[in-house]
PDB file of N, CA and C in Angstrom:
ATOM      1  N   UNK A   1      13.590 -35.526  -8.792  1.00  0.00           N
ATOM      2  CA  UNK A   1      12.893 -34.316  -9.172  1.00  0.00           C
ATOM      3  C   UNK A   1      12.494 -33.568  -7.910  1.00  0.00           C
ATOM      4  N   UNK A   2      12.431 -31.981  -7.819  1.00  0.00           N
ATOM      5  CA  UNK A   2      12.072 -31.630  -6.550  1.00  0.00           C
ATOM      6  C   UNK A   2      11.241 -30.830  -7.369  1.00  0.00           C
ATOM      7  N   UNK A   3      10.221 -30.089  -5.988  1.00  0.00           N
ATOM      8  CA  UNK A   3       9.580 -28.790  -7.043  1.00  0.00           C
ATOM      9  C   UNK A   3       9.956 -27.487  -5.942  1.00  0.00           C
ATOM     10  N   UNK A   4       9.391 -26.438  -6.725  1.00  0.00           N
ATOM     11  CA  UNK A   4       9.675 -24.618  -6.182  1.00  0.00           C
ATOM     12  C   UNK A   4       8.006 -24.088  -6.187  1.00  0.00           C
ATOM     13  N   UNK A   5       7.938 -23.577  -5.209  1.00  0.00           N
ATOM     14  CA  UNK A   5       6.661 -22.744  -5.217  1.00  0.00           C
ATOM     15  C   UNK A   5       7.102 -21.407  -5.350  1.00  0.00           C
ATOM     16  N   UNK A   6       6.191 -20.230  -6.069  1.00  0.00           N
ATOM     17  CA  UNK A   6       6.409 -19.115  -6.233  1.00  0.00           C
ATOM     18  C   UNK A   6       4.842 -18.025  -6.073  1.00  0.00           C
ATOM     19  N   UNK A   7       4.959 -17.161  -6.074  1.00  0.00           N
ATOM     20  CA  UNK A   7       4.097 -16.504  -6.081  1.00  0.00           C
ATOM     21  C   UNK A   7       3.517 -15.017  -6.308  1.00  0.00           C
ATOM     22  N   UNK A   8       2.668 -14.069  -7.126  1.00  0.00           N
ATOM     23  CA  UNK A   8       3.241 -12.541  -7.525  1.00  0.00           C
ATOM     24  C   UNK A   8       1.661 -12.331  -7.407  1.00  0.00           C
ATOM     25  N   UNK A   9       1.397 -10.873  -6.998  1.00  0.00           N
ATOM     26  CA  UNK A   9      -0.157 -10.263  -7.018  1.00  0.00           C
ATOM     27  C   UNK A   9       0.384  -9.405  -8.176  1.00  0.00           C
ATOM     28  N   UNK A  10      -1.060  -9.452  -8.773  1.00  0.00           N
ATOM     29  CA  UNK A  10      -0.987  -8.759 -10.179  1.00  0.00           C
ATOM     30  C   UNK A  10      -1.913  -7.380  -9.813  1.00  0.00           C
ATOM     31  N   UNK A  11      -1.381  -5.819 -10.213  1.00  0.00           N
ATOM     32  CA  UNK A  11      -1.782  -5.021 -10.078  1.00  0.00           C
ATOM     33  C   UNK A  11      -3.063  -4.756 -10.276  1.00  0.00           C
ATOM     34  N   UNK A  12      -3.554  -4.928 -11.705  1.00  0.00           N
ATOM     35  CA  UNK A  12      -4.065  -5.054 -12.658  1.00  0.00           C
ATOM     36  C   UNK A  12      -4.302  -6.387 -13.422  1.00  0.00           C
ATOM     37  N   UNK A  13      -5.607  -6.470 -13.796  1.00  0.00           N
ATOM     38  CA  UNK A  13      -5.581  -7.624 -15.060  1.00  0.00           C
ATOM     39  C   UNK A  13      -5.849  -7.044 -16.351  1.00  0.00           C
ATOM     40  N   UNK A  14      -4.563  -6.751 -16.515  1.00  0.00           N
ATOM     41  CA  UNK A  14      -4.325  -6.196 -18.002  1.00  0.00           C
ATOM     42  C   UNK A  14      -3.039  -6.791 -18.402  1.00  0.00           C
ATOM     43  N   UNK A  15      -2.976  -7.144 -20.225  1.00  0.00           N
ATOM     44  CA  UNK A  15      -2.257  -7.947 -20.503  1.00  0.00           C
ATOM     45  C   UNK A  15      -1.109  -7.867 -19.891  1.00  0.00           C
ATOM     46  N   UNK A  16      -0.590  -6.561 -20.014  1.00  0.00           N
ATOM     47  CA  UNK A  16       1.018  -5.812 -19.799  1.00  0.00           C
ATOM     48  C   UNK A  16       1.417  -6.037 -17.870  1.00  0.00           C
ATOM     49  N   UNK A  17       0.348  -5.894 -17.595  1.00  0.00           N
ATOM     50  CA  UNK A  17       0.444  -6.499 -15.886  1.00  0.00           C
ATOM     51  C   UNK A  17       1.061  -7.738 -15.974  1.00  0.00           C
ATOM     52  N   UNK A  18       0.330  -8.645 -16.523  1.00  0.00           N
ATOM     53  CA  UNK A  18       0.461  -9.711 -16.402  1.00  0.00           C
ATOM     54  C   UNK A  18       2.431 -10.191 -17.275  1.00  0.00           C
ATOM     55  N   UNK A  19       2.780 -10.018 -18.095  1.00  0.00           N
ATOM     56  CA  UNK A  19       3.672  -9.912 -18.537  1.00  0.00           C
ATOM     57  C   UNK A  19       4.977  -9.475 -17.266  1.00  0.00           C
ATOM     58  N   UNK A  20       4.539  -8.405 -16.818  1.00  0.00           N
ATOM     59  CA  UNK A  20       5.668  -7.687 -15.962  1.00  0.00           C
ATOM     60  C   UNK A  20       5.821  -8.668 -14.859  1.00  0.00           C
ATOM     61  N   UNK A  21       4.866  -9.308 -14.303  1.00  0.00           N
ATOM     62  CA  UNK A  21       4.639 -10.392 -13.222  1.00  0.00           C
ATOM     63  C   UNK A  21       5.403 -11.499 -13.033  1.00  0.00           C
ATOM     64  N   UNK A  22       4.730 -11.997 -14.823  1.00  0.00           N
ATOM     65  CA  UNK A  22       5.665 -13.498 -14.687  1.00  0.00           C
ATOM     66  C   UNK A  22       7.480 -12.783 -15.032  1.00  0.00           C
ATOM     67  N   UNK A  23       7.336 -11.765 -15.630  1.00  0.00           N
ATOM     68  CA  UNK A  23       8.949 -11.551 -15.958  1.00  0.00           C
ATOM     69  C   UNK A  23       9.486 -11.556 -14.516  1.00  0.00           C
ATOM     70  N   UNK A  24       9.057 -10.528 -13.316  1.00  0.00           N
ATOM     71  CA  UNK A  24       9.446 -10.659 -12.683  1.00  0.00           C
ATOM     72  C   UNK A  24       9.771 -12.141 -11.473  1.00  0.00           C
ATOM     73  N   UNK A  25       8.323 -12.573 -11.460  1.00  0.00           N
ATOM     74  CA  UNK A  25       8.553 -13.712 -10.920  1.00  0.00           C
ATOM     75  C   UNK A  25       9.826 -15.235 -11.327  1.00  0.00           C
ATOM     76  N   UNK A  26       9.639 -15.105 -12.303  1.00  0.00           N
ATOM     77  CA  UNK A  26      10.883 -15.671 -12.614  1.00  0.00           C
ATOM     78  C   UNK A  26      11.860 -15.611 -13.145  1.00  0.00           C
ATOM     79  N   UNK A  27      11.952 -13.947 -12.841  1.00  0.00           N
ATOM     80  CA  UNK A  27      13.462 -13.579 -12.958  1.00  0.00           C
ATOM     81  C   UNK A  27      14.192 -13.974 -11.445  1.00  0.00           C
ATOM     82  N   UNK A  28      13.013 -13.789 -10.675  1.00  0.00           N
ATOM     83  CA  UNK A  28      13.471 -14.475  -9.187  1.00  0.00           C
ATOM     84  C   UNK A  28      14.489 -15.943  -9.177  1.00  0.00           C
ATOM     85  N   UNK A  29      13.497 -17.200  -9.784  1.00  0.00           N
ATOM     86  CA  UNK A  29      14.151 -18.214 -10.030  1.00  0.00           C
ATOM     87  C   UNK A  29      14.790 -18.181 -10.805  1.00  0.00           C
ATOM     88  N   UNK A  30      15.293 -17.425 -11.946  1.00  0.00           N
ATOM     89  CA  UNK A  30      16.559 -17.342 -12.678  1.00  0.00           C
ATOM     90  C   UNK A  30      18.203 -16.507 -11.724  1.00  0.00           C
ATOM     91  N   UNK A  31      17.450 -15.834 -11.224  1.00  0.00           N
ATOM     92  CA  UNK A  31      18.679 -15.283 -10.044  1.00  0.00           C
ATOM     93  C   UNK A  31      19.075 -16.524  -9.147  1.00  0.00           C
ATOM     94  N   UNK A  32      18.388 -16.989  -8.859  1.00  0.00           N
ATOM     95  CA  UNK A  32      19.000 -18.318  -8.092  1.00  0.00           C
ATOM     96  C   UNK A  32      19.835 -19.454  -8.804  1.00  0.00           C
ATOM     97  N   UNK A  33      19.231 -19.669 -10.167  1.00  0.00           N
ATOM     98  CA  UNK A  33      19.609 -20.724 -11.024  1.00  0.00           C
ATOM     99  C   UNK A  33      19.726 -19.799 -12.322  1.00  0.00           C
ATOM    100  N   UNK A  34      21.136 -20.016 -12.894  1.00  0.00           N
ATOM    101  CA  UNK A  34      21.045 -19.238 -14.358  1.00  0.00           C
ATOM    102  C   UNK A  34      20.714 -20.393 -15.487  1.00  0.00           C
ATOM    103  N   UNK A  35      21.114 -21.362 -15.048  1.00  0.00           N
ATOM    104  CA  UNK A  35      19.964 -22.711 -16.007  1.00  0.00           C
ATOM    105  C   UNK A  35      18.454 -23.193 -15.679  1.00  0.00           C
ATOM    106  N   UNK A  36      17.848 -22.725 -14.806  1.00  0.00           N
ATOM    107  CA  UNK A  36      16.819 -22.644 -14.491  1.00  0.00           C
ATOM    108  C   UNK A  36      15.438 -23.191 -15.484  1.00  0.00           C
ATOM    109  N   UNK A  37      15.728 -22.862 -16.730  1.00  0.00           N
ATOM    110  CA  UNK A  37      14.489 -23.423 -17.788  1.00  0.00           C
ATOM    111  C   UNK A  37      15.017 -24.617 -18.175  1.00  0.00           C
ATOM    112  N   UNK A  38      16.496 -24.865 -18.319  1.00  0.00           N
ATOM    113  CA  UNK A  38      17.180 -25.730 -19.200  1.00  0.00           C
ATOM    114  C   UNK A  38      16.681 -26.979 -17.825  1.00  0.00           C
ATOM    115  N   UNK A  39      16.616 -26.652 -16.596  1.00  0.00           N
ATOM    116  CA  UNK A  39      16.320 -27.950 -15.242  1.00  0.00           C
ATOM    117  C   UNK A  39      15.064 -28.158 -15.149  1.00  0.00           C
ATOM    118  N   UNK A  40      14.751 -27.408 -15.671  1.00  0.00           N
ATOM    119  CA  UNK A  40      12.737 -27.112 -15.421  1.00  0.00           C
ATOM    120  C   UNK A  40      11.616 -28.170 -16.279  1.00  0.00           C
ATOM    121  N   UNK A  41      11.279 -29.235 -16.148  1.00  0.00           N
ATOM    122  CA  UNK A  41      10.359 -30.143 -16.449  1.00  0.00           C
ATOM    123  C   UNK A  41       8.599 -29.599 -16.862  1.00  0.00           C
ATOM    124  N   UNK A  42       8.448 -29.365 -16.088  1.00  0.00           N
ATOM    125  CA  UNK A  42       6.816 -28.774 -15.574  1.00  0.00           C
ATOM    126  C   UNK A  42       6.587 -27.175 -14.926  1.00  0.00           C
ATOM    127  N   UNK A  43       5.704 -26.570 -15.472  1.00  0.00           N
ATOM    128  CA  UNK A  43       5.263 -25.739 -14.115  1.00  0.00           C
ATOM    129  C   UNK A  43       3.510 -25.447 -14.595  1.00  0.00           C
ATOM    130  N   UNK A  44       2.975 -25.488 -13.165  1.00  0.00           N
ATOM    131  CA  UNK A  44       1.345 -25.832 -13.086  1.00  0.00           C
ATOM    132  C   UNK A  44       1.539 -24.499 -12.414  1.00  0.00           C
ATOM    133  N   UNK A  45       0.776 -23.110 -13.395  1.00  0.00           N
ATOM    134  CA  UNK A  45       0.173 -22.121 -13.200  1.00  0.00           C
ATOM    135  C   UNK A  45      -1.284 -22.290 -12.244  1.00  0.00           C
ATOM    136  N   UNK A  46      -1.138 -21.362 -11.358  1.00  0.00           N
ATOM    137  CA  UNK A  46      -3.019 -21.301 -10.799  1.00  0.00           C
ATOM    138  C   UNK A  46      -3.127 -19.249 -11.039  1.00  0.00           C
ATOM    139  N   UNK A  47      -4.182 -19.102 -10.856  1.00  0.00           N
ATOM    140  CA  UNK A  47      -4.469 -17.789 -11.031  1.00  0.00           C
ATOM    141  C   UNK A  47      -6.271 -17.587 -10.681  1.00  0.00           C
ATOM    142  N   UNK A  48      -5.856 -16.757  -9.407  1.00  0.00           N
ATOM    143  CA  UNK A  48      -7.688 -16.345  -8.962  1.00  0.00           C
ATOM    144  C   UNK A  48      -8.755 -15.715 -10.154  1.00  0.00           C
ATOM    145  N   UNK A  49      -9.537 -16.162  -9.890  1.00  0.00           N
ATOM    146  CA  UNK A  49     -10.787 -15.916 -10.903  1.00  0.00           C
ATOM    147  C   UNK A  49     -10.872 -14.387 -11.688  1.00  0.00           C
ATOM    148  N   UNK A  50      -9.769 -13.570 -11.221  1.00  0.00           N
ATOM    149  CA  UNK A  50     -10.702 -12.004 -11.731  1.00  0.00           C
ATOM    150  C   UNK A  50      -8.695 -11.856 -12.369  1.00  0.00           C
ATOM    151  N   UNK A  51      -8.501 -13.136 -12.379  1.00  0.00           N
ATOM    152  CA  UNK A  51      -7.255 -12.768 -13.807  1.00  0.00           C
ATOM    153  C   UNK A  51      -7.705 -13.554 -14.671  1.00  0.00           C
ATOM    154  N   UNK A  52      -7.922 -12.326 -15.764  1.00  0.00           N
ATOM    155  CA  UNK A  52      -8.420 -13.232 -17.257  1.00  0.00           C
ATOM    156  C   UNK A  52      -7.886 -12.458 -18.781  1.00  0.00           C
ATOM    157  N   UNK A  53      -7.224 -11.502 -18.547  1.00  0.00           N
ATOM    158  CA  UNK A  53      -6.582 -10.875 -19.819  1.00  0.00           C
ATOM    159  C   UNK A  53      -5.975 -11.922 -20.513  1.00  0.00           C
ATOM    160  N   UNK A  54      -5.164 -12.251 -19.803  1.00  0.00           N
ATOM    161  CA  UNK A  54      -3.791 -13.125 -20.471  1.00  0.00           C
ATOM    162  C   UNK A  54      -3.134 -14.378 -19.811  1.00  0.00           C
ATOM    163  N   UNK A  55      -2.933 -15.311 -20.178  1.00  0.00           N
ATOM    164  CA  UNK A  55      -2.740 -16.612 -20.005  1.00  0.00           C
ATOM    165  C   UNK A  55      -1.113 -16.487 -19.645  1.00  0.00           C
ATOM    166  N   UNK A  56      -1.159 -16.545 -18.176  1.00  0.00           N
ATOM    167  CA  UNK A  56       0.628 -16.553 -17.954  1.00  0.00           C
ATOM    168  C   UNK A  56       1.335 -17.513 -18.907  1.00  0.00           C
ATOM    169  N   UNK A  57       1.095 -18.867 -18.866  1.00  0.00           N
ATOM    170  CA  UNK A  57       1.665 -19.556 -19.299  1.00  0.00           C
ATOM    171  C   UNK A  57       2.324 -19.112 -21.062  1.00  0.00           C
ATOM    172  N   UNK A  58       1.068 -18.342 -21.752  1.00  0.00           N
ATOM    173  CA  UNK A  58       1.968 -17.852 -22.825  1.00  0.00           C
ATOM    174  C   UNK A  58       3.012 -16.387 -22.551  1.00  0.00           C
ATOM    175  N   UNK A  59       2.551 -15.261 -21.473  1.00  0.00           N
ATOM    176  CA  UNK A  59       3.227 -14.846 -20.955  1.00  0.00           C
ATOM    177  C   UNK A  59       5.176 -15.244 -21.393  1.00  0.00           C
ATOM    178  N   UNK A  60       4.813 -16.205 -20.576  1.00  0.00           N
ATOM    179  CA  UNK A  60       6.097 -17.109 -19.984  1.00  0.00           C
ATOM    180  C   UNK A  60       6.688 -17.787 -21.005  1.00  0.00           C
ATOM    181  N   UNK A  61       6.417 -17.805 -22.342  1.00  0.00           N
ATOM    182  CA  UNK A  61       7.299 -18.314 -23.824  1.00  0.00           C
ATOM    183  C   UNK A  61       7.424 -17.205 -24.494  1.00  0.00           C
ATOM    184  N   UNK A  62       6.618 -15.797 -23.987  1.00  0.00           N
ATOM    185  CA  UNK A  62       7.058 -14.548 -25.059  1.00  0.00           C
ATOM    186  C   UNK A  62       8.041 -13.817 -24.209  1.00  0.00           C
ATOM    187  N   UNK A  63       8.203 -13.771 -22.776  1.00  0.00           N
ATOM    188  CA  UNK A  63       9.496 -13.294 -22.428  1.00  0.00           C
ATOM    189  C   UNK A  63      10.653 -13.892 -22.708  1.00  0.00           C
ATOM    190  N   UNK A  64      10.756 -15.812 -22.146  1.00  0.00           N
ATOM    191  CA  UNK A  64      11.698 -16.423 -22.029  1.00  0.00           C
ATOM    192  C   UNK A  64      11.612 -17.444 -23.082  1.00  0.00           C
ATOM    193  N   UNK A  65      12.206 -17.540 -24.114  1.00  0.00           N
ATOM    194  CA  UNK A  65      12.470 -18.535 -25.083  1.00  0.00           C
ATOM    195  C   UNK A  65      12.560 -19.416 -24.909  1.00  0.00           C
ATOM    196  N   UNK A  66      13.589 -19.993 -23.504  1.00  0.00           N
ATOM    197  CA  UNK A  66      14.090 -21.348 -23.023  1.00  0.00           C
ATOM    198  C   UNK A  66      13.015 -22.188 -22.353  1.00  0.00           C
ATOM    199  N   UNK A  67      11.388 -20.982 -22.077  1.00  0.00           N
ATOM    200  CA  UNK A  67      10.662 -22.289 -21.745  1.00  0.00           C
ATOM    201  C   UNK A  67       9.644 -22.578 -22.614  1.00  0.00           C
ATOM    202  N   UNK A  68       9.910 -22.601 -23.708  1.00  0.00           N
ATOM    203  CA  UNK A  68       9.338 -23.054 -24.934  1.00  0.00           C
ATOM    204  C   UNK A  68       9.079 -24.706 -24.948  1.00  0.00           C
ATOM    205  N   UNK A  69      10.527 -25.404 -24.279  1.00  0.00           N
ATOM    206  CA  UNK A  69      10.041 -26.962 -24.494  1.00  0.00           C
ATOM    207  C   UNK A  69       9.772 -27.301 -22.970  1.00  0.00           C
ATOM    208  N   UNK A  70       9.166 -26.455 -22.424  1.00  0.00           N
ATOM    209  CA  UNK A  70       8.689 -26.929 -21.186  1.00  0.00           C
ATOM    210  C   UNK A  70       7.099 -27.037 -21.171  1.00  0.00           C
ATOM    211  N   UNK A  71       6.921 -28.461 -20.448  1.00  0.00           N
ATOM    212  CA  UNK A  71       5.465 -27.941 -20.103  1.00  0.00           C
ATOM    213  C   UNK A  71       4.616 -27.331 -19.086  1.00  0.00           C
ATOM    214  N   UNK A  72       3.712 -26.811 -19.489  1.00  0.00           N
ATOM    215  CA  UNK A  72       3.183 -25.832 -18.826  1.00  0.00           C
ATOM    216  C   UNK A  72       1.666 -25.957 -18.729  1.00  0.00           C
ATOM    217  N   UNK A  73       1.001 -25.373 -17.738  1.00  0.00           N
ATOM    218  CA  UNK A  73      -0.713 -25.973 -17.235  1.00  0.00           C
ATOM    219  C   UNK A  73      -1.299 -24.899 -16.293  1.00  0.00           C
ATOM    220  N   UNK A  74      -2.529 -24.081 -16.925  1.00  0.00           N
ATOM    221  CA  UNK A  74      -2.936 -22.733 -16.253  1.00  0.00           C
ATOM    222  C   UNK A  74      -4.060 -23.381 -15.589  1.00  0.00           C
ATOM    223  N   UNK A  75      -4.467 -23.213 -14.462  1.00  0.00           N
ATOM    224  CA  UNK A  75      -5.554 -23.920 -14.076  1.00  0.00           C
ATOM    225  C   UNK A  75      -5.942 -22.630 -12.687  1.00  0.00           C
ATOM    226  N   UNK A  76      -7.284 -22.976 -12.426  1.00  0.00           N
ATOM    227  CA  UNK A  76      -7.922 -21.529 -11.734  1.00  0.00           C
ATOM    228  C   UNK A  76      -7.862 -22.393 -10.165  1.00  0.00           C
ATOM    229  N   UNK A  77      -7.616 -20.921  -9.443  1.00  0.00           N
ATOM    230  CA  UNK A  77      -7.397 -21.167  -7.984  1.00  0.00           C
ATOM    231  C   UNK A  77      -8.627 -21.317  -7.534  1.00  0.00           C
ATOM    232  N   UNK A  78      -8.677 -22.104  -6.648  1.00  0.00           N
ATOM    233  CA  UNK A  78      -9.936 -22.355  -5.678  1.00  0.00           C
ATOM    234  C   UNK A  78     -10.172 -21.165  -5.169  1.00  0.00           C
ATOM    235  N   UNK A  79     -11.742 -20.663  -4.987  1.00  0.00           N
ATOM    236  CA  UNK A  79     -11.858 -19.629  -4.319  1.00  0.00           C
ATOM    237  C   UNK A  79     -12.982 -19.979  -2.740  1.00  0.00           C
ATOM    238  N   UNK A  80     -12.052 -19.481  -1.826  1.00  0.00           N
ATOM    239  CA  UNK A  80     -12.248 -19.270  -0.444  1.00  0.00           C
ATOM    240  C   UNK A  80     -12.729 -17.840   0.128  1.00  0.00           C
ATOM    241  N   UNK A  81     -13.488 -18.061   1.133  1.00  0.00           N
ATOM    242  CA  UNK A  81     -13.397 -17.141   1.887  1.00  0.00           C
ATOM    243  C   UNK A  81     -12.694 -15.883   2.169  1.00  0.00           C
ATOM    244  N   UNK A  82     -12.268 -15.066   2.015  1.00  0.00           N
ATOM    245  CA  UNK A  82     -11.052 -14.516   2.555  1.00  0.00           C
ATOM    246  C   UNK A  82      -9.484 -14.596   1.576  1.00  0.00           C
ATOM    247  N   UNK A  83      -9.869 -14.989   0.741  1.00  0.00           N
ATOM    248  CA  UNK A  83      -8.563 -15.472  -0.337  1.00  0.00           C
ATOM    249  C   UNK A  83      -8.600 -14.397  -0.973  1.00  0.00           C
ATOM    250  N   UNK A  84      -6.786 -14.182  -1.244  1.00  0.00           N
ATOM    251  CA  UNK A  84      -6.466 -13.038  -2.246  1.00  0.00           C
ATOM    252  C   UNK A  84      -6.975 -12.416  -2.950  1.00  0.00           C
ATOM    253  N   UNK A  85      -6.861 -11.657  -3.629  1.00  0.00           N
ATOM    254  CA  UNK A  85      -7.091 -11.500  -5.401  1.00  0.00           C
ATOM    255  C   UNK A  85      -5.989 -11.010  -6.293  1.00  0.00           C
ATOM    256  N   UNK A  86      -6.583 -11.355  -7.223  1.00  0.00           N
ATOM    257  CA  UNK A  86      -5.177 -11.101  -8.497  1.00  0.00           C
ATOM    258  C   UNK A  86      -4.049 -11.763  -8.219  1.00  0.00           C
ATOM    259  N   UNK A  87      -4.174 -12.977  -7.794  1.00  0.00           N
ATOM    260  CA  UNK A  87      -2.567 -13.894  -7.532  1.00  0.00           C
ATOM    261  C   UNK A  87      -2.698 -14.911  -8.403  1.00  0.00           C
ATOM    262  N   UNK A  88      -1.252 -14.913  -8.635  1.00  0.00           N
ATOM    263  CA  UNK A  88      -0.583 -15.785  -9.971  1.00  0.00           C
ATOM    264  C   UNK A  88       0.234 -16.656  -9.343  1.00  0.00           C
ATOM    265  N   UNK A  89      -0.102 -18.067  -9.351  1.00  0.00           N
ATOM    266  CA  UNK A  89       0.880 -19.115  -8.225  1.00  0.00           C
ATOM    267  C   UNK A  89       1.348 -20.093  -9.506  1.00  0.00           C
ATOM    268  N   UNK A  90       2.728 -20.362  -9.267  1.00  0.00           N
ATOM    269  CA  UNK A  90       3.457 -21.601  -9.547  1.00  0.00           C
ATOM    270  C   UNK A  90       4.074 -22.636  -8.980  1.00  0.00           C
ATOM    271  N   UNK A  91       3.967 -23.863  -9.387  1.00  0.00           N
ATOM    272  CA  UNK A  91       4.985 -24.878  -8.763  1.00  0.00           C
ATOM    273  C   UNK A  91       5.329 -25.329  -9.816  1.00  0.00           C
ATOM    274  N   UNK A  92       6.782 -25.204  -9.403  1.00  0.00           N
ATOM    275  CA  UNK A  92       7.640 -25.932 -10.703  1.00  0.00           C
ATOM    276  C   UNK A  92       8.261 -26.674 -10.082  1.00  0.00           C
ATOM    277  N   UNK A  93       8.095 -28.165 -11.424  1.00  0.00           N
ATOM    278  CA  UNK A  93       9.156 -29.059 -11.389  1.00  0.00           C
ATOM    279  C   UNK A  93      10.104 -29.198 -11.774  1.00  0.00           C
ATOM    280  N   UNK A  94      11.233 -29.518 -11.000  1.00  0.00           N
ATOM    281  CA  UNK A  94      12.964 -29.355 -12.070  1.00  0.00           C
ATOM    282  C   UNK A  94      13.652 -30.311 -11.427  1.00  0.00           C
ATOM    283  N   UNK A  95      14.832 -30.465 -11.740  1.00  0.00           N
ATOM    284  CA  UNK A  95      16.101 -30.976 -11.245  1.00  0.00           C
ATOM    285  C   UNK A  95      16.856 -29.780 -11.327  1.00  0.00           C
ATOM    286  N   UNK A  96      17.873 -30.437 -10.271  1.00  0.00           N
ATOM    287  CA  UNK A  96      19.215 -29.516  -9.862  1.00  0.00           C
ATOM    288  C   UNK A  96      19.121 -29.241  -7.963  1.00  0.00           C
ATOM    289  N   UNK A  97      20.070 -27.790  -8.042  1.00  0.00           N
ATOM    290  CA  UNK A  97      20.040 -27.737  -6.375  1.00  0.00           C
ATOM    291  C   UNK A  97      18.703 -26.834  -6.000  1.00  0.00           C
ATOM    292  N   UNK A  98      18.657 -27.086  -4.561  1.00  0.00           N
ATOM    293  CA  UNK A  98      17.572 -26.628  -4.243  1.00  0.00           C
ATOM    294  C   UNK A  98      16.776 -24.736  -4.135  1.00  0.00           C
ATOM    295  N   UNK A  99      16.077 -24.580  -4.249  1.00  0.00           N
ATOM    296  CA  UNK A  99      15.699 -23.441  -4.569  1.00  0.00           C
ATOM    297  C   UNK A  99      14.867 -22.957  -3.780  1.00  0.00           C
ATOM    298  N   UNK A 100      14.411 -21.189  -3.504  1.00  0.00           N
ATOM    299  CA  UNK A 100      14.238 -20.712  -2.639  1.00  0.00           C
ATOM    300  C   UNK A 100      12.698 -20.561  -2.916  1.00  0.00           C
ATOM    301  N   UNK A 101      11.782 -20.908  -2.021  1.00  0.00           N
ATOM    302  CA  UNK A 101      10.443 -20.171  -2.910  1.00  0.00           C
ATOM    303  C   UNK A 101      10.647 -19.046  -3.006  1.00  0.00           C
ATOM    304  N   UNK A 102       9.368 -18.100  -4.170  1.00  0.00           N
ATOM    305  CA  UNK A 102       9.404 -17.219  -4.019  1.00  0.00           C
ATOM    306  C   UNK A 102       7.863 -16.049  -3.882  1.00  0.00           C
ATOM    307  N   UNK A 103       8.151 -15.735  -3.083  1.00  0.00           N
ATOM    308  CA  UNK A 103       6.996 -14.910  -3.058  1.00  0.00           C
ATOM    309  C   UNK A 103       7.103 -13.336  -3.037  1.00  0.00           C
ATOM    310  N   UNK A 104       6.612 -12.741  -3.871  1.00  0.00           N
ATOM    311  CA  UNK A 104       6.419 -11.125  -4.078  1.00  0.00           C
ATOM    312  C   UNK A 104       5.262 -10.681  -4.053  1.00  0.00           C
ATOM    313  N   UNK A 105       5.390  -9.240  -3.761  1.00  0.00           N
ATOM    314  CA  UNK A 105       4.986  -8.210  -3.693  1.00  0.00           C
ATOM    315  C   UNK A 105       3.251  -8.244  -2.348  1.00  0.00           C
ATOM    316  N   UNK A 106       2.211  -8.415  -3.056  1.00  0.00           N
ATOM    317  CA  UNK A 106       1.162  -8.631  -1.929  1.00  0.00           C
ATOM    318  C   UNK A 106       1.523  -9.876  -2.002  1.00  0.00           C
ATOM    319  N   UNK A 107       1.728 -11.019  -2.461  1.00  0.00           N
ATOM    320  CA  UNK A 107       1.124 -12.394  -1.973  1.00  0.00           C
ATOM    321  C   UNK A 107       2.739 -12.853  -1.155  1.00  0.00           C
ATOM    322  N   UNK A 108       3.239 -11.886  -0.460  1.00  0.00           N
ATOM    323  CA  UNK A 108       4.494 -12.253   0.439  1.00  0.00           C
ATOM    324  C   UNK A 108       2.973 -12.649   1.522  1.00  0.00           C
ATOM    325  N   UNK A 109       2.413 -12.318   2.165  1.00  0.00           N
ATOM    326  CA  UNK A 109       1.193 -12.457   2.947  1.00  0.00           C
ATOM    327  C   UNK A 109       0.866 -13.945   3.105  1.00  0.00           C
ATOM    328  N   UNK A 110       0.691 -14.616   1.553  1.00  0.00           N
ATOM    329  CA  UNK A 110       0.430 -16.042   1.619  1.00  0.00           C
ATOM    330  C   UNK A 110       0.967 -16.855   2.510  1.00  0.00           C
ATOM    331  N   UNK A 111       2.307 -16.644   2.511  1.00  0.00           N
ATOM    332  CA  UNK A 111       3.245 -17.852   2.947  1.00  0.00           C
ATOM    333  C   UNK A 111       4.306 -16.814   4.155  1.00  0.00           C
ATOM    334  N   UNK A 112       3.798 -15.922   4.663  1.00  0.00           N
ATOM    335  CA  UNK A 112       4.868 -15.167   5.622  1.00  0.00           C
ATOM    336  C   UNK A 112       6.064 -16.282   5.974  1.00  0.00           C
ATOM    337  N   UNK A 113       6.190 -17.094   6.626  1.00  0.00           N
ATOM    338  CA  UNK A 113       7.226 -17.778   7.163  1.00  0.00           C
ATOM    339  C   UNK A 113       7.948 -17.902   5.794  1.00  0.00           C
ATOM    340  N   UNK A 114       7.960 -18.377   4.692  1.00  0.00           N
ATOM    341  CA  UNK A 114       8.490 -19.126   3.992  1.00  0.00           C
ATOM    342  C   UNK A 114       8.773 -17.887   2.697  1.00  0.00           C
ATOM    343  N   UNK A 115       8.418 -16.647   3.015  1.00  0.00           N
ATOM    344  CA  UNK A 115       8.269 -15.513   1.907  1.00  0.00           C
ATOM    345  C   UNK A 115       9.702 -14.985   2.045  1.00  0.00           C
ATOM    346  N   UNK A 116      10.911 -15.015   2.894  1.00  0.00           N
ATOM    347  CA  UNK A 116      11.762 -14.281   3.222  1.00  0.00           C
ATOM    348  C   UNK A 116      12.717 -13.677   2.018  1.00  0.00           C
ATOM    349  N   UNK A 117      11.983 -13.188   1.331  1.00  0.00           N
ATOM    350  CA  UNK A 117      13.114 -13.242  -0.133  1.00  0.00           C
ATOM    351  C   UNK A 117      14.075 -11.846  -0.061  1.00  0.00           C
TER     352      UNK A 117
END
């Protein structure tokens, strides 16, 4: 099993933000992998304190069907000093070949070295 880190700042915390986010965010890991849900085991959502409209994780079964039998776990980001806002983080677990993280839009910032998408 390996895992993928990903990552998207949400404009807004409004439902439809949130929707456009995860679509986009893992349309990322579907461009890399077109079986991507069908390899996908787990993915452990985090999300900073001032996202509260909408629960990515259901997000993420009303865009994509295929991760319906996946499981999934929203849990709130630690808050620091100096830490983001409005970021939506994943690590997913899967099998298959290896995959690129991904990071968009503001939270390319998080991980500069490793954001090169």
């Amino acid at each position: 099993m390996k895992t993928v880190r990903g990552a998207i700042s949400i404009e807004k915390d409004e439902s439809e933000f949130i929707d456009e986010m995860v679509k986009e965010l893992f349309g990322s890991f579907l461009s890399q992998s077109g079986d991507f849900f069908e390899k996908t085991h787990a993915i452990i959502f985090s999300v900073t304190e001032d996202i509260r409209s909408k629960n990515p994780a259901k997000s993420l079964r009303e865009i994509f069907s295929k991760a319906n039998g996946i499981s999934l776990m929203v849990v709130k980001e630690a808050d620091f000093d100096g830490s983001a806002c409005r970021i939506l983080r994943a690590l997913v677990f899967y099998e298959g070949p290896d995959l690129k993280p991904v990071y968009l839009r503001k939270a390319v910032s998080l991980r500069p070295d490793i954001a090169g998408n």
